[in-house]
Protein backbone atom coordinates (compact mmCIF):
# COMPACT_ATOMS: atom_id res chain seq x y z
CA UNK A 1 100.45 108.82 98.50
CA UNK A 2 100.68 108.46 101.99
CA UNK A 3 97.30 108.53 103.07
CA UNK A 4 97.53 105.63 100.19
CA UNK A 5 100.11 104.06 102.03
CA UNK A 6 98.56 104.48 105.38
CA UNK A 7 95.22 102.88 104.67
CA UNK A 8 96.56 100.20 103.02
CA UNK A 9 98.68 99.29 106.28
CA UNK A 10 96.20 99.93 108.68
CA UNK A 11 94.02 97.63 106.48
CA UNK A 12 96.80 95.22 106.48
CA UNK A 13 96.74 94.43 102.63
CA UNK A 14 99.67 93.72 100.18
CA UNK A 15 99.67 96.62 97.87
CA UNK A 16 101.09 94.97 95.55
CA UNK A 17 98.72 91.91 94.96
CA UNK A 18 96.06 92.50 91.64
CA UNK A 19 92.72 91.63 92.35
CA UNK A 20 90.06 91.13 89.52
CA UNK A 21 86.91 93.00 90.55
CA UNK A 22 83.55 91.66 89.24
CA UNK A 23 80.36 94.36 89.92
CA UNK A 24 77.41 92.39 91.09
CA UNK A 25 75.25 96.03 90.50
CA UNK A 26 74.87 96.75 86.41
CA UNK A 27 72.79 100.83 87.76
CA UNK A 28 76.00 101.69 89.24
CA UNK A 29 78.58 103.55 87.57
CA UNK A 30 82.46 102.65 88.23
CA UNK A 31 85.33 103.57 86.54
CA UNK A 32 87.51 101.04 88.39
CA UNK A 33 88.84 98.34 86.21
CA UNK A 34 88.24 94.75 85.88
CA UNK A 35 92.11 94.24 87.23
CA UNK A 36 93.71 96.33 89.47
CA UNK A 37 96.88 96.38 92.54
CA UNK A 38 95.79 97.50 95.77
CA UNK A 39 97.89 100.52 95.51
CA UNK A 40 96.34 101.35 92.42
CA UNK A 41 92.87 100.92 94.04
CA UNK A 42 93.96 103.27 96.74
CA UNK A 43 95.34 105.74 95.06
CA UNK A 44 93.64 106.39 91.81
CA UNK A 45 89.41 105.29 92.49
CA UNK A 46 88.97 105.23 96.19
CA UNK A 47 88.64 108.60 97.53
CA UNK A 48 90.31 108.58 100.91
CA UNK A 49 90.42 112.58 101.31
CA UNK A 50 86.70 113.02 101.41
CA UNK A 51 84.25 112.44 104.16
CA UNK A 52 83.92 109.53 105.34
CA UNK A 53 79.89 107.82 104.67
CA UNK A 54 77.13 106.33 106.38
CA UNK A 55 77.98 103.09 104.05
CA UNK A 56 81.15 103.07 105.20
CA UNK A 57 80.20 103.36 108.91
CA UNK A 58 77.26 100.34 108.84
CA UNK A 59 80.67 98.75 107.14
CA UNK A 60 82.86 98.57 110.35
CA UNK A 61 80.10 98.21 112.23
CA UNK A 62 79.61 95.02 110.86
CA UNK A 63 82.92 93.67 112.37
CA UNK A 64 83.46 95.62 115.29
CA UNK A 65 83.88 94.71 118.73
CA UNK A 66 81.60 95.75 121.42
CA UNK A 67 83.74 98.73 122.07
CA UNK A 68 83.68 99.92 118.49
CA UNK A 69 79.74 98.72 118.40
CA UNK A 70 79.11 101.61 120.96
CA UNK A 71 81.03 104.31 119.10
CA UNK A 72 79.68 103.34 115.27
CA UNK A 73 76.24 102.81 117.05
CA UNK A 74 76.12 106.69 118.58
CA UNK A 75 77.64 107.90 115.17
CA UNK A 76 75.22 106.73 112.83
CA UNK A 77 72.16 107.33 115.34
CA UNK A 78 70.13 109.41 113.01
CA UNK A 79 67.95 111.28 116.36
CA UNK A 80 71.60 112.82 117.33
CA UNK A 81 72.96 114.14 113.95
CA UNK A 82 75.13 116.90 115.73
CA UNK A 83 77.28 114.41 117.24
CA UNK A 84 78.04 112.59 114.26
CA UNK A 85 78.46 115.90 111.83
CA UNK A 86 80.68 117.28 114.79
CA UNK A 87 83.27 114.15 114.91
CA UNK A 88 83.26 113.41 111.17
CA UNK A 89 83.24 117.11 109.88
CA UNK A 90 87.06 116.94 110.75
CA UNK A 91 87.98 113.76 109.76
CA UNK A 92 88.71 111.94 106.00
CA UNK A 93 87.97 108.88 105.20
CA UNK A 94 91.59 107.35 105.34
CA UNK A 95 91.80 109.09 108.79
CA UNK A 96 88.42 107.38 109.99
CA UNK A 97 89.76 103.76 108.58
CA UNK A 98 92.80 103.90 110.46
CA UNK A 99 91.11 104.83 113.46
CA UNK A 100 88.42 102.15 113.41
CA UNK A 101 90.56 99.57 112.02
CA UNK A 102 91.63 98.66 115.55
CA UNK A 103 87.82 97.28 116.29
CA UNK A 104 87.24 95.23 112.81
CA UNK A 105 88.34 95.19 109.61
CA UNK A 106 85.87 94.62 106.54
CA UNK A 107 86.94 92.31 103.71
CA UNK A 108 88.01 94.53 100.72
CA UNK A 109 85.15 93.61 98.57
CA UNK A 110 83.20 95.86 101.59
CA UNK A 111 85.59 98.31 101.27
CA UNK A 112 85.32 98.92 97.98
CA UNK A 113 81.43 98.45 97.71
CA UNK A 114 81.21 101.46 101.04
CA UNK A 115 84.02 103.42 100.25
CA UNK A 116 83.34 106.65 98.67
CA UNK A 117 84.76 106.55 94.69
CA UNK A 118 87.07 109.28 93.24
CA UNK A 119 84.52 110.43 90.50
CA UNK A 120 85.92 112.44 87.23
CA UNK A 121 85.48 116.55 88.22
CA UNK A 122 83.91 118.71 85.53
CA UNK A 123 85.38 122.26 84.85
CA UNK A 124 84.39 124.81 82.77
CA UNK A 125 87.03 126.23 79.92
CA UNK A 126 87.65 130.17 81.21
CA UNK A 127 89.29 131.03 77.68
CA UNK A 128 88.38 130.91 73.82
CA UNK A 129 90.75 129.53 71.07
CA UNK A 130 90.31 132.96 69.64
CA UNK A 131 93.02 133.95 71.85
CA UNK A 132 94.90 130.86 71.97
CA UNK A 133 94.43 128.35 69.99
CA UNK A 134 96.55 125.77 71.77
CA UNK A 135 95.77 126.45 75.09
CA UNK A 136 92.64 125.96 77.77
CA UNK A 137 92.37 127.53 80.68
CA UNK A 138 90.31 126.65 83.63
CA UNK A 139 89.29 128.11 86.94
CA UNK A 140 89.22 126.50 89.65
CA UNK A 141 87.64 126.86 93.19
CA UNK A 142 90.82 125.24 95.70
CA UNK A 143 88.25 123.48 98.15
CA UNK A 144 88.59 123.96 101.81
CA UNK A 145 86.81 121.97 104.58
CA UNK A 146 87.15 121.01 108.14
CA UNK A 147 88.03 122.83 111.00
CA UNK A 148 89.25 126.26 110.37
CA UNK A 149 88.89 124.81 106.33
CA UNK A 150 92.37 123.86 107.17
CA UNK A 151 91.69 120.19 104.98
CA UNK A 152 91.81 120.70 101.29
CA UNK A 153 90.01 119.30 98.48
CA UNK A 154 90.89 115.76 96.65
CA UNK A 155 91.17 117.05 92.96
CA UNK A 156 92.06 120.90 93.61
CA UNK A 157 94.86 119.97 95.96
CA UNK A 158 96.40 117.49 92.99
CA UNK A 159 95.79 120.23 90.58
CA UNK A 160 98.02 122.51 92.20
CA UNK A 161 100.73 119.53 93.44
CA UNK A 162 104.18 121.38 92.43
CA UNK A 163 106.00 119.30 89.40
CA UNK A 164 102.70 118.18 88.18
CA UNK A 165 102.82 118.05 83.96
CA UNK A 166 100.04 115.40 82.70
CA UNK A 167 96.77 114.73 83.77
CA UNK A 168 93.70 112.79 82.16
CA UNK A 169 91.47 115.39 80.21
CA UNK A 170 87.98 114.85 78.23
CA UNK A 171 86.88 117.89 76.77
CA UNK A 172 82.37 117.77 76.68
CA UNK A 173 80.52 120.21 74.84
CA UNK A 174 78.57 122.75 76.50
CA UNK A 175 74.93 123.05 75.93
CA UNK A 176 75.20 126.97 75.39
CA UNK A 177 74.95 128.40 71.67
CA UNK A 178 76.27 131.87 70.84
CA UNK A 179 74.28 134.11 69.36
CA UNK A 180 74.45 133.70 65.14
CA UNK A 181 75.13 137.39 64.69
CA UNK A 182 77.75 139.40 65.98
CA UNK A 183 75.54 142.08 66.63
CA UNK A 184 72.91 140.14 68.59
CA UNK A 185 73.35 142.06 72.72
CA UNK A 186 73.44 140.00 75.39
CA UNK A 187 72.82 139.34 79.52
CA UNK A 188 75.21 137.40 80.89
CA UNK A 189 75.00 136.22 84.91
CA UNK A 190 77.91 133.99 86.18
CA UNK A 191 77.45 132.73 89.92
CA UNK A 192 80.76 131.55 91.16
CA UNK A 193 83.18 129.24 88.89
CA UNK A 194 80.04 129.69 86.67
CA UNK A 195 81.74 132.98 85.45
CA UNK A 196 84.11 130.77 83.43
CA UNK A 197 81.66 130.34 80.29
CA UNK A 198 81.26 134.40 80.85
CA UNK A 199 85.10 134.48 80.27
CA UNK A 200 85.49 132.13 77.50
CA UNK A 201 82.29 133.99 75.65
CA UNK A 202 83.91 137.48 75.92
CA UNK A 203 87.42 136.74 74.80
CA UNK A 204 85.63 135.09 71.73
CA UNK A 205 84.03 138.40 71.18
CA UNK A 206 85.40 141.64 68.76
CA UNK A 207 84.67 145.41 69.25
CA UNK A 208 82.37 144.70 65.97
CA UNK A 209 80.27 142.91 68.31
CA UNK A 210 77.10 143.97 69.79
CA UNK A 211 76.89 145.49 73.42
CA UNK A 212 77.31 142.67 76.35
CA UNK A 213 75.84 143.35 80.10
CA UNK A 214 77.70 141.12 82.51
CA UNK A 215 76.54 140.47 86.50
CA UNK A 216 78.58 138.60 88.36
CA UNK A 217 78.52 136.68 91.72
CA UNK A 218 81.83 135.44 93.79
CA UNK A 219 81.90 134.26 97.36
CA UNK A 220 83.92 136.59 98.72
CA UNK A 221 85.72 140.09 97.86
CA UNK A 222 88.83 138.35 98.20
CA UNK A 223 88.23 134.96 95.82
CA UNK A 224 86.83 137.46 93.16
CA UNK A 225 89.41 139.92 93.17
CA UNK A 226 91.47 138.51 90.49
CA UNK A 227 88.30 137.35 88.33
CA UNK A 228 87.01 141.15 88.26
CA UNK A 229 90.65 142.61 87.12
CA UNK A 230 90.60 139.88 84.35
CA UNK A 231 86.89 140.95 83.67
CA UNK A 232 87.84 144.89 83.76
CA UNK A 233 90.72 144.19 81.44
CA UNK A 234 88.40 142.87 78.87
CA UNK A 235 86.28 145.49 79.21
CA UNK A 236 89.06 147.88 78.65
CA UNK A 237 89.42 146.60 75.22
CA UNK A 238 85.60 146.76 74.23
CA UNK A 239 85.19 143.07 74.49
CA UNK A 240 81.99 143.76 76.62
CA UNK A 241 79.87 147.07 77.91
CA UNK A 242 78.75 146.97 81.12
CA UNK A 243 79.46 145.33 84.26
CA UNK A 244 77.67 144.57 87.87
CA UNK A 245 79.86 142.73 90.35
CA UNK A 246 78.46 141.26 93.76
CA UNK A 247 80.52 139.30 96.69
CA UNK A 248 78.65 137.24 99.70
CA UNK A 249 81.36 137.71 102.16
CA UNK A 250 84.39 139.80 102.29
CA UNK A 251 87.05 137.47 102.25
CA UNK A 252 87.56 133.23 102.40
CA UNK A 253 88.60 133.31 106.19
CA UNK A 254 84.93 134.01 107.13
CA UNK A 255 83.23 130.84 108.80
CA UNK A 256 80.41 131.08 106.27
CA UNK A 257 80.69 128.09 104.22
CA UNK A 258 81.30 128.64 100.37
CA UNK A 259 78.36 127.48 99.72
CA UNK A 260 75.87 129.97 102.10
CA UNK A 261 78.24 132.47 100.41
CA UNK A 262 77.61 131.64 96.55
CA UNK A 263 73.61 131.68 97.94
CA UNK A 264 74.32 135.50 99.70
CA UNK A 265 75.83 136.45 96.55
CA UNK A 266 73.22 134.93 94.41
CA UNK A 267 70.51 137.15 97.08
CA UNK A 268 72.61 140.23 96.07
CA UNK A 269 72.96 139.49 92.07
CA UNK A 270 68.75 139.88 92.15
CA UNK A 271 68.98 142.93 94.39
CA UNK A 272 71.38 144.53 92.02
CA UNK A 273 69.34 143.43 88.84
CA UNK A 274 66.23 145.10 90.44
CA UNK A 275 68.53 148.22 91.00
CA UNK A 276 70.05 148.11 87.52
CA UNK A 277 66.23 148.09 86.05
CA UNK A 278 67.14 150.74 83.13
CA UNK A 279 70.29 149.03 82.41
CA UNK A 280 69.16 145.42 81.82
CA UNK A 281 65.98 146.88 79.94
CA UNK A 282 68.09 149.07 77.61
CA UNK A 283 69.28 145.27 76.30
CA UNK A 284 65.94 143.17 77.08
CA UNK A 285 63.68 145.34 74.70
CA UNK A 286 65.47 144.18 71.70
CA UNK A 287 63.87 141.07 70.80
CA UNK A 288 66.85 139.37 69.40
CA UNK A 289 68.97 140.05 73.10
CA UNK A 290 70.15 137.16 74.43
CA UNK A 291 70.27 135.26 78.34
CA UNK A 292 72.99 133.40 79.91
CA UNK A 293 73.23 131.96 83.39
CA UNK A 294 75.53 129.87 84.25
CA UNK A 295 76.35 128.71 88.17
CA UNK A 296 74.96 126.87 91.18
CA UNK A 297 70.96 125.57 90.52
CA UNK A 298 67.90 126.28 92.25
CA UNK A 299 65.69 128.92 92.42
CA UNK A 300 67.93 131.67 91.38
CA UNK A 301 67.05 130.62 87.63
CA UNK A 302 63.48 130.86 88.01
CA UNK A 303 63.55 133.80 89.80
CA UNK A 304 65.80 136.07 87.52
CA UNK A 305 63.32 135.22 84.79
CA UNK A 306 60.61 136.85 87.00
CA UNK A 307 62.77 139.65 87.73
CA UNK A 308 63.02 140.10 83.94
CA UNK A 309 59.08 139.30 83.22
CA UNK A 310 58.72 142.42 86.23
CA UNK A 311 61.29 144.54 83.96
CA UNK A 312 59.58 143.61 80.75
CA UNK A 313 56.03 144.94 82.89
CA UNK A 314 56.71 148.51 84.12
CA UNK A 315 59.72 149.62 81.41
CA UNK A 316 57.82 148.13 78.70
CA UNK A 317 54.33 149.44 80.20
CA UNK A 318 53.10 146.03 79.25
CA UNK A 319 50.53 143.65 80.32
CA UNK A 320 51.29 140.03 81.82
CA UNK A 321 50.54 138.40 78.59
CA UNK A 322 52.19 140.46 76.87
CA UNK A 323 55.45 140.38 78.33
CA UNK A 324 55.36 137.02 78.99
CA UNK A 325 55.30 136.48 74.84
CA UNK A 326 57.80 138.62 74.86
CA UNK A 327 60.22 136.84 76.92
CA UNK A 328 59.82 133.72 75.46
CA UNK A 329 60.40 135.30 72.22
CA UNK A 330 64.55 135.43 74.42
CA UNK A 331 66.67 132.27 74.08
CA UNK A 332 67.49 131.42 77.83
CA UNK A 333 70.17 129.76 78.07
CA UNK A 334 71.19 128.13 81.65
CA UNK A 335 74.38 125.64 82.56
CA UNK A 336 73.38 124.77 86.28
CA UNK A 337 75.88 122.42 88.57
C-alpha cells in the first residue's frame, strides 16, 4: 500500500477517479478490468515491486527533459548493459517512477501499456486429500533480489503479510497421472519447489504400495532442511523406499543467485544418479516402473533420460536399440516451469 500510495503521488493522479480502460491489442492477455480506480490499478494489476522494464524506460524517455534524456539514454544503451543491470538491479519499479517522475511524466494510458502487470503465480499443491481432505498445502520459495537479496518478492511477501485470511485461488489440474496399480515402483526427481508434486504423490501413497526411489534437488542445505525432515518422516512410515538428496549451495546467504543454485543442484542430481546406478536399475528393469520429474526446464530432462538409456545399456547388458525400446516402453512423465 504505500508504494501504491507513493506512485500514485509522484504521478500526481486522483486515486480515487475510475477510468474505463479499452485494449487496442486483442494477442495480449490482461486481467485488468474494463472499469477500474486508480488505487485499484495500483495496487491490485500493476506490479510496482518488480523490476522496472525497457518499455517502461523508452516510456519516460518520451517526456523527459534533456537532463533525464541523458540518464534514460545511457540506461537503455544496449552496447553498455552493465551499467544499466548495475543501477536497476536495486531498484523497483515504483522506486524508478518516483525518481524519474521529476523529468516527465507519461499519460496513464503509457503507464499502463509499459508498466510491468501483476500476473496470477502458479504453485504446486505439497499435500494429498488422503491426509486432509479439507486442506491444501503449498510450498513456497520467499523470493529475494537486490542488493544483499535484501528486496523481497511481490506475491511471496503478500503470502506471508501477518493477519492475512483470504486470497483468490484457482485450483488447475496437473498433467501427471499416477500409476493405475498400487504396486506399479516408481522414480521420482523433484528440482526445487518441483518437490511439491513428490510430496503430494507420497502422502497419497500406503505401505501396500509398491517401492518409490526419490532424488531430490534444493538450492541450498539450509532452504532444504525442512523439506528433507518432512521427506524422512514419510519415509519413516513406509510411504516411500529410498531417498537421494542434493543441495547447490550451503545456505541462502551465498551470493549465488537461486537460480545458478537450482542449475548446481540439478549438475549434482545427475552425478548422484550415475553414482546410484544399482539403485535406480533395481526399479528401471521392471517394465511397468514409472518416471517423474518435476522442476526448472532445460536440458536436465533430456539428459536424465540418457542417463537412464546408459543405465538400461551396461546393467541390462543391452544394445542401443534395445534399450531404447525399452525405455519407451516407461511412461515419462515431466511438469517443467
Amino acid at each position: 500500500l504505500e508504494s501504491t500510495d507513493r506512485t500514485i503521488e509522484a504521478l500526481k493522479l486522483n486515486p480515487n477517479q475510475v477510468f474505463t480502460l479499452i485494449s487496442n491489442d486483442s494477442t495480449q492477455e490482461t486481467f485488468i478490468p474494463e472499469k477500474v480506480s486508480t488505487r485499484q490499478l495500483f495496487s491490485q494489476y500493476l506490479d510496482l515491486n518488480g523490476l522496472p522494464n525497457r518499455s517502461l524506460l523508452r516510456a519516460f524517455l518520451e517526456v523527459a527533459n534533456e537532463e533525464g534524456t541523458e540518464r534514460l539514454t545511457k540506461l537503455l544503451d544496449v552496447n553498455n548493459p552493465d551499467y544499466s543491470k548495475q543501477f536497476l538491479e536495486d531498484m523497483n519499479t515504483c522506486e524508478f517512477i518516483c525518481e524519474f517522475v521529476k523529468y516527465g511524466i507519461p499519460s496513464l494510458d503509457v503507464i499502463v501499456s509499459s508498466c510491468p502487470h501483476i500476473k496470477p503465480r502458479q504453485y504446486m499443491i505439497a499435500s494429498s486429500p488422503m491426509k486432509s481432505a479439507n486442506m491444501a498445502s503449498l510450498l513456497i520459495y520467499s523470493h529475494k533480489f537486490g542488493k544483499d537479496n535484501q528486496r523481497h518478492g511481490l506475491c511471496s511477501s503478500y503470502l506471508m503479510r501477518e493477519g492475512l485470511r483470504k486470497i483468490a485461488i484457482r485450483v488447475v489440474p496437473s498433467t501427471f497421472e499416477l500409476p493405475q496399480h498400487h504396486e506399479t515402483p516408481i522414480i521420482m526427481v523433484g528440482i526445487g519447489t518441483g518437490i511439491s508434486f513428490m510430496m503430494s504423490m507420497i502422502q497419497n501413497r500406503s505401505t501396500h504400495h509398491g517401492p518409490a526411489l526419490l532424488f531430490y534437488g534444493s538450492a541450498s542445505k539450509e532452504s532444504g532442511k525442512n523439506i528433507i525432515d518432512i521427506l524422512e518422516t514419510e519415509k519413516s512410515k513406509g510411504l516411500f523406499s529410498d531417498s537421494v538428496y542434493t543441495y547447490g549451495v550451503e545456505d541462502d546467504n551465498s551470493n549465488v543467485s537461486r537460480q545458478k543454485a537450482l542449475n548446481m543442484s540439478c549438475e549434482k542430481i545427475k552425478e548422484q544418479m550415475l553414482a546410484n546406478k544399482s539403485l535406480i536399475w533395481k526399479y528401471w528393469e521392471l517394465n511397468h516402473s514409472e518416471f517423474y520429474y518435476c522442476g526448472i526446464p532445460g536440458p536436465i530432462i533430456d539428459e536424465i533420460k540418457q542417463i537412464l538409456l546408459k543405465i538400461t545399456i551396461e546393467l541390462g547388458g543391452l544394445s542401443m536399440e534395445e534399450a531404447m525400446a525399452i525405455n519407451n516402453r516407461h511412461p515419462f512423465y515431466v511438469e517443467a516451469f
